[in-house]
C-alpha atoms as a PDB file:
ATOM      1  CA  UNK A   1     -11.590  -1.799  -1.325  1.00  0.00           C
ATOM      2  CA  UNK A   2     -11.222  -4.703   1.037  1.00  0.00           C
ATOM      3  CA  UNK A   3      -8.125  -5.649   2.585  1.00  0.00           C
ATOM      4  CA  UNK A   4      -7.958  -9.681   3.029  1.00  0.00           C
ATOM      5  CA  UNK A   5      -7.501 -10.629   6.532  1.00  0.00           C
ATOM      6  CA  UNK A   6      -3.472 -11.559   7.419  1.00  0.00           C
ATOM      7  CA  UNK A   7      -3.861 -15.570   6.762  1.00  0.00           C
ATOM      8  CA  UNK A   8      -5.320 -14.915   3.477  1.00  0.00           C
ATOM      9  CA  UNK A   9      -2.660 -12.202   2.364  1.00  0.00           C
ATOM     10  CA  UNK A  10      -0.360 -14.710   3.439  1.00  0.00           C
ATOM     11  CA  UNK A  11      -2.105 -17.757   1.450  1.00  0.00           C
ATOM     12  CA  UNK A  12      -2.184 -15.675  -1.520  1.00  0.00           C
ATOM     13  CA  UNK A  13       1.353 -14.615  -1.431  1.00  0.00           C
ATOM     14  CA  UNK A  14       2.318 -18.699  -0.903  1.00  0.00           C
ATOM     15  CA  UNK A  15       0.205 -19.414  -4.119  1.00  0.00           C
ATOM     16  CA  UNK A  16       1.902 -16.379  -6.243  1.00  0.00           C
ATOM     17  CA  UNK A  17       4.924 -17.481  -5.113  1.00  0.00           C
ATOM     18  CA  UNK A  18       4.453 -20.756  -6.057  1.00  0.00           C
ATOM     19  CA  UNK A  19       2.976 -20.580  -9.368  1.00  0.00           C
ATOM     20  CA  UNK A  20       5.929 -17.122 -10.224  1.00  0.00           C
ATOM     21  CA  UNK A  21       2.539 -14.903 -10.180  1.00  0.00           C
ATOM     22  CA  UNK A  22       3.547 -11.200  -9.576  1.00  0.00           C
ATOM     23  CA  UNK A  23       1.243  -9.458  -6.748  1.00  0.00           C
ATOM     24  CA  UNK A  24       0.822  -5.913  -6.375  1.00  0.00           C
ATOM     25  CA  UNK A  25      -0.966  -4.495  -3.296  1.00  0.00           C
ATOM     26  CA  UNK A  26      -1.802  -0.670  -2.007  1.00  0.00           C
ATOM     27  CA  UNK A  27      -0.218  -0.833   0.818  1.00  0.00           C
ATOM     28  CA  UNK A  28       3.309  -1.940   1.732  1.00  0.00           C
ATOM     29  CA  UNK A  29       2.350  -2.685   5.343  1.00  0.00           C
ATOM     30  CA  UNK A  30      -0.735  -5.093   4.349  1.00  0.00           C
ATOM     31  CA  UNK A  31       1.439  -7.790   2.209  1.00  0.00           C
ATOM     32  CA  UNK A  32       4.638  -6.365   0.583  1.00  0.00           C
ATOM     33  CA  UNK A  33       6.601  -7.102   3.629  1.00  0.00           C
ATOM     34  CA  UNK A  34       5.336 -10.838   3.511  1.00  0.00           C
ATOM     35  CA  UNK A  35       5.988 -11.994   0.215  1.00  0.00           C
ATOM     36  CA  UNK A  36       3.943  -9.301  -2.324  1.00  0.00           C
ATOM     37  CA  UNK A  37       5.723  -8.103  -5.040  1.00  0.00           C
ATOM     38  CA  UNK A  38       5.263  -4.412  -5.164  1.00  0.00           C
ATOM     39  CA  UNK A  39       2.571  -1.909  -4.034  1.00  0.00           C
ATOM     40  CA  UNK A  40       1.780   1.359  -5.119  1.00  0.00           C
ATOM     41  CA  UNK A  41      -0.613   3.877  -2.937  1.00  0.00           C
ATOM     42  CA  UNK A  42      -1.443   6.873  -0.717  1.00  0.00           C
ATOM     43  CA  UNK A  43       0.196   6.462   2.329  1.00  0.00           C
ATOM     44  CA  UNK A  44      -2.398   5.729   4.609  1.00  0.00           C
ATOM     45  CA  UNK A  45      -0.541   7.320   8.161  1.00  0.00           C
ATOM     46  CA  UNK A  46      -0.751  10.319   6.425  1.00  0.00           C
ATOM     47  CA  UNK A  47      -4.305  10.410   5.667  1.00  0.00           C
ATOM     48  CA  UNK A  48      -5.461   9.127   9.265  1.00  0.00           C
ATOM     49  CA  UNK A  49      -3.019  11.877  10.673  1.00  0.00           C
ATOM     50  CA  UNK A  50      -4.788  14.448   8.403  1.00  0.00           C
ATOM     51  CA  UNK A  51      -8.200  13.578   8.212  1.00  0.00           C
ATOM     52  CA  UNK A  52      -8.857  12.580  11.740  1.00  0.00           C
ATOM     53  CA  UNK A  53      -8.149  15.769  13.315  1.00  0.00           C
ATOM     54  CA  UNK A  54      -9.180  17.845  10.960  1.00  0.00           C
ATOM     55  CA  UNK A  55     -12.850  16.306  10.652  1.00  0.00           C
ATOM     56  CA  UNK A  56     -13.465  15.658  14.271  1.00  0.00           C
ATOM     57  CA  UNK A  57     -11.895  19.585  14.669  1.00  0.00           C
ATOM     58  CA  UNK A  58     -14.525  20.769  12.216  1.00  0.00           C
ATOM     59  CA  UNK A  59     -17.766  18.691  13.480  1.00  0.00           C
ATOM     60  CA  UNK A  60     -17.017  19.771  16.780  1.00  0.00           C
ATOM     61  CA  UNK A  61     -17.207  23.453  15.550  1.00  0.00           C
ATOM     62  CA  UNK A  62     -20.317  22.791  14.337  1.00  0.00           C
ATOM     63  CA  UNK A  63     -19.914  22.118  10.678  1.00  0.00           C
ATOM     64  CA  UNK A  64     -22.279  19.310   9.497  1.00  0.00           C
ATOM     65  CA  UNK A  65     -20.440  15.868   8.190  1.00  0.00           C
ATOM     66  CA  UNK A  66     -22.619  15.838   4.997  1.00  0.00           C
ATOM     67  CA  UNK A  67     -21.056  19.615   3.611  1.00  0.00           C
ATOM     68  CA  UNK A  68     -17.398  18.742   4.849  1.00  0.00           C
ATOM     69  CA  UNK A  69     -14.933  18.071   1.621  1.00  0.00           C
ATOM     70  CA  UNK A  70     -14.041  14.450   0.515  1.00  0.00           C
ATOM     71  CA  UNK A  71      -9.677  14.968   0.411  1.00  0.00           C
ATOM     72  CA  UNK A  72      -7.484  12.616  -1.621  1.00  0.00           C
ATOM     73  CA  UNK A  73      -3.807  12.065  -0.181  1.00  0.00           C
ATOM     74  CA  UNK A  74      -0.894  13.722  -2.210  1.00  0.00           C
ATOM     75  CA  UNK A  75       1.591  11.674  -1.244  1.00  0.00           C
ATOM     76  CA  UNK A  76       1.697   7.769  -2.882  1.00  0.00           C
ATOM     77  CA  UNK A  77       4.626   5.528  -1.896  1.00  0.00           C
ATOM     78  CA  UNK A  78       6.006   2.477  -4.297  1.00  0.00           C
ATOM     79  CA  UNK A  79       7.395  -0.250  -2.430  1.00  0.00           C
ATOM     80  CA  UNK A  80       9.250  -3.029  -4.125  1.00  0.00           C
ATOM     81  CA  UNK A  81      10.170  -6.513  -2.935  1.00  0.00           C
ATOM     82  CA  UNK A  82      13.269  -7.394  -5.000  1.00  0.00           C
ATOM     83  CA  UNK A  83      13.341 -10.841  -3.319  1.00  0.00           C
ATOM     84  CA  UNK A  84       9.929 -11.803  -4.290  1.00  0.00           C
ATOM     85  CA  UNK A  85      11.149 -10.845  -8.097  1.00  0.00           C
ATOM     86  CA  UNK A  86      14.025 -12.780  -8.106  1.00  0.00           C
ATOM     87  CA  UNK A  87      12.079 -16.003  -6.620  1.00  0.00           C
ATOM     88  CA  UNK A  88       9.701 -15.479  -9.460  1.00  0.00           C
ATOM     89  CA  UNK A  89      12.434 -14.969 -11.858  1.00  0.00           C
ATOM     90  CA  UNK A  90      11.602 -11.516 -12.546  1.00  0.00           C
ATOM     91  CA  UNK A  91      13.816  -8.535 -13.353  1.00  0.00           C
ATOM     92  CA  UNK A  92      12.698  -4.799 -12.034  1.00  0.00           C
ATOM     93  CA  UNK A  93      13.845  -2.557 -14.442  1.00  0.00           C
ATOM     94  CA  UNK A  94      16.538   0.036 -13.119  1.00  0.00           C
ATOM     95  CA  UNK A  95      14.188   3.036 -13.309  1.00  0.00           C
ATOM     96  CA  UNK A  96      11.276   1.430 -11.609  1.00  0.00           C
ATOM     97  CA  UNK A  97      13.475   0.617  -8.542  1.00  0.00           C
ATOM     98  CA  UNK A  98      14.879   4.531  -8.884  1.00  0.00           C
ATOM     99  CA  UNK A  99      11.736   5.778  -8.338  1.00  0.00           C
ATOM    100  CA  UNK A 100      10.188   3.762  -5.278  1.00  0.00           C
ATOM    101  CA  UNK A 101      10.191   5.447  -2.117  1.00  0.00           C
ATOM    102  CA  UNK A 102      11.687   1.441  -0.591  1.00  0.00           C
ATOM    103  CA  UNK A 103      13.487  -1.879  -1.691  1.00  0.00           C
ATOM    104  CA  UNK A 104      13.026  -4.517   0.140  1.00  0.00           C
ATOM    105  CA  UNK A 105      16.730  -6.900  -0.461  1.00  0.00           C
END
């Protein structure tokens, strides 16, 4: 998937925000903090600190890129920007905001 460069996240956020359009993204760091609503996804420090290492560590033993295993992350965060809802007059249900790993106030 590609990520829009920062002055388009931001432009998109302006236009959601204007027109009380929810935005979800997969990653907290890419838009959430600016204005998004809500993202949901792996959390992508983990998978650079686990795959990096571990793949260079393995091609450097020898093992050939082509037979080494694609990995999925395990761990997913849910960020929610409760300030974003209420400028778009939305209300996050109780459980929703019980289960994500942040609120941003």
């Amino acid at each position: 998937m590609m990520v829009p460069p920062p002055f388009e996240r931001e432009a998109i956020n302006r236009l959601a925000l204007r027109y009380k359009l929810p935005t979800v993204y997969q990653d907290k760091a890419l838009a959430v903090q600016d204005g998004g609503l809500m993202s949901y996804g792996a959390k992508m420090i983990d998978m650079w600190e686990r795959s990096g290492p571990q793949y260079v560590d393995r091609i450097l033993r020898g093992a050939n890129p082509g037979d080494l295993p694609v990995e999925f992350s395990a761990r997913f965060e849910l960020v929610v920007n409760l300030k974003t809802a209420r400028t778009i007059g939305l209300t996050v249900p109780s459980a929703l905001l019980l289960r994500a790993d942040e609120v941003i106030e």
